[in-house]
C-alpha atoms as a PDB file:
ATOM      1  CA  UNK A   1       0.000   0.000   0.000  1.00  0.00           C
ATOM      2  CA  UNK A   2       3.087   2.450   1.000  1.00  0.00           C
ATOM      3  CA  UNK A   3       4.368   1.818  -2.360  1.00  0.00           C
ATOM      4  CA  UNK A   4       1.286   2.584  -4.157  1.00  0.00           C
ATOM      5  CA  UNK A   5      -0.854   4.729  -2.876  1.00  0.00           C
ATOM      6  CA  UNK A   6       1.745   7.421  -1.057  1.00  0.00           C
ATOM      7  CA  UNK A   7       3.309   7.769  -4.477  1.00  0.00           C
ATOM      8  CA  UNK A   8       0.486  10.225  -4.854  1.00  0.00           C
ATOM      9  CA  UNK A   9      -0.955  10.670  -1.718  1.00  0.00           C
ATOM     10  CA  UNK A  10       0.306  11.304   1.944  1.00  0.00           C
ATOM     11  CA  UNK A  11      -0.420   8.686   4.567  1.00  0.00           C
ATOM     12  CA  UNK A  12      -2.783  11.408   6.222  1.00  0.00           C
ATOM     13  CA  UNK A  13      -5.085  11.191   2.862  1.00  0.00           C
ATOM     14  CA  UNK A  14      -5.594   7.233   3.207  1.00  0.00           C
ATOM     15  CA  UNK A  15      -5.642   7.676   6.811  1.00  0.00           C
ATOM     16  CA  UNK A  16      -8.301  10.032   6.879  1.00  0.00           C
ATOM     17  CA  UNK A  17     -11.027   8.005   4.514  1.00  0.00           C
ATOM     18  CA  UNK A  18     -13.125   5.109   6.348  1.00  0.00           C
ATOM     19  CA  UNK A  19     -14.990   2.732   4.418  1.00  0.00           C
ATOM     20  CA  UNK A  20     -16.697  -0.401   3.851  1.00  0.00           C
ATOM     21  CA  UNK A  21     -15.101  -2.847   1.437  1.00  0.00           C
ATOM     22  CA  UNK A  22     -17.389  -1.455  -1.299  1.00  0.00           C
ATOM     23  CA  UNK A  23     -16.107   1.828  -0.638  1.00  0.00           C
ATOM     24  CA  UNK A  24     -12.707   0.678  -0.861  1.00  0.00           C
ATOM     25  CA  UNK A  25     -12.982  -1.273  -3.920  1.00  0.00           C
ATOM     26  CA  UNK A  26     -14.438   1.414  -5.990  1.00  0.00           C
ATOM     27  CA  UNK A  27     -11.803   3.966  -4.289  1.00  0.00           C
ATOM     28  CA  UNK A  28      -9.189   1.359  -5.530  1.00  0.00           C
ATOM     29  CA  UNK A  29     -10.585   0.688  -8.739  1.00  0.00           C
ATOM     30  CA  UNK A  30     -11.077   4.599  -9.571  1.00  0.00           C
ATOM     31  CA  UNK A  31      -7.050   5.135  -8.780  1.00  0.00           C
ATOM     32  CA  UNK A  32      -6.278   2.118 -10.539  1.00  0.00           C
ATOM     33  CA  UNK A  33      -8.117   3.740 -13.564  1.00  0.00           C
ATOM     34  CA  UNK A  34      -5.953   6.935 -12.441  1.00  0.00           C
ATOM     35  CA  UNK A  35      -2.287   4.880 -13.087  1.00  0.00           C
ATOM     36  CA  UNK A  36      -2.217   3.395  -9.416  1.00  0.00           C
ATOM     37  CA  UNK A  37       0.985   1.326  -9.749  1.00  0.00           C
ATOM     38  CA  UNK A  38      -1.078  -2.204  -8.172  1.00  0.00           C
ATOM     39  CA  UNK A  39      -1.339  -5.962 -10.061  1.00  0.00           C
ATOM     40  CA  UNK A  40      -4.229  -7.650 -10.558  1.00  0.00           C
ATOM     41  CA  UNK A  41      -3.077 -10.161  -7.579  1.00  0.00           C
ATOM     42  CA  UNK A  42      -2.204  -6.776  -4.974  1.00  0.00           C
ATOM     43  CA  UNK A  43      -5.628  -5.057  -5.837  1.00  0.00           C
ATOM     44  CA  UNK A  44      -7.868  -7.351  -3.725  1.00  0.00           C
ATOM     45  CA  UNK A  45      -5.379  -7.693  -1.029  1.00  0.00           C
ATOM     46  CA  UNK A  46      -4.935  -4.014  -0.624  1.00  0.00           C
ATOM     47  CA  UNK A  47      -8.526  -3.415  -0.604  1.00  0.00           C
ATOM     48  CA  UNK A  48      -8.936  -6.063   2.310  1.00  0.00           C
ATOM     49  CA  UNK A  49      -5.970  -3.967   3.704  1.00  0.00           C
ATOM     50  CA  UNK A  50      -7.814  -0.581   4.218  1.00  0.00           C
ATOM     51  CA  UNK A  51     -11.063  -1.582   4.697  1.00  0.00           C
ATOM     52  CA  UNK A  52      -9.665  -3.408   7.585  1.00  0.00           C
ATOM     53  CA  UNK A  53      -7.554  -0.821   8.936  1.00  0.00           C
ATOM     54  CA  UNK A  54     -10.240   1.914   8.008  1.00  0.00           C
ATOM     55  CA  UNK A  55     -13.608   0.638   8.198  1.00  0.00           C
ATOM     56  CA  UNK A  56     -16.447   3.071   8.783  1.00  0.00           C
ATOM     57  CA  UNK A  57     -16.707   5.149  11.936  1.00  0.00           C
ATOM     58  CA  UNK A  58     -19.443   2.701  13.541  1.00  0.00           C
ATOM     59  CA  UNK A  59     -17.140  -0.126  12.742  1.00  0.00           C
ATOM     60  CA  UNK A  60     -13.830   0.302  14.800  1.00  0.00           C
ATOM     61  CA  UNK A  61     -12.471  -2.320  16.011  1.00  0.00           C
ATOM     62  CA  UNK A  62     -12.638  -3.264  19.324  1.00  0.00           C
ATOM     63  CA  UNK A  63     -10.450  -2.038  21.818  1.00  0.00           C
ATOM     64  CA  UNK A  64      -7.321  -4.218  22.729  1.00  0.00           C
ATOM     65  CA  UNK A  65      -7.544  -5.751  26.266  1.00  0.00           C
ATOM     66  CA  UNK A  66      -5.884  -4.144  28.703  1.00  0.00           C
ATOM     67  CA  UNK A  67      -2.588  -5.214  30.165  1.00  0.00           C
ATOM     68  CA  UNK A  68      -2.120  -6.514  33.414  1.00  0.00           C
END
C-alpha cells in the first residue's frame, strides 16, 4: 500500500477516509483507472488492507484488552 498509494498521496489522505469494502474497492478501482501502480493479484489484497484498517466510523475495532 506504502508503495502505491503514497506515491500520490500522503499517509494522512488514506488515513483520513473510512470505508466499507465497497467503498474501498471502488476507491481502488477509480485510482487504478488513475495509473495506481497495483497488479491484478495486490488489488484485492490491498482493498482487504484498508477496509480493515479503516472501516467506517461505527465499525472500529474493538479495543485491545488491557494489560495486566
Amino acid at each position: 500500500m506504502e508503495r502505491s498509494c503514497t506515491a500520490c498521496h500522503g499517509l494522512d489522505t488514506v488515513q483520513g477516509n473510512r470505508g466499507t469494502v465497497d467503498d474501498w474497492t471502488q476507491t481502488v478501482n477509480l485510482m487504478v483507472s488513475r495509473g495506481a501502480d497495483l497488479t491484478d493479484k495486490e488489488i484485492p489484497v490491498v482493498i482487504q488492507y484498508l477496509a480493515k484498517s479503516f472501516p467506517p466510523a461505527t465499525q472500529t475495532a474493538a479495543p485491545a484488552p488491557a494489560k495486566q
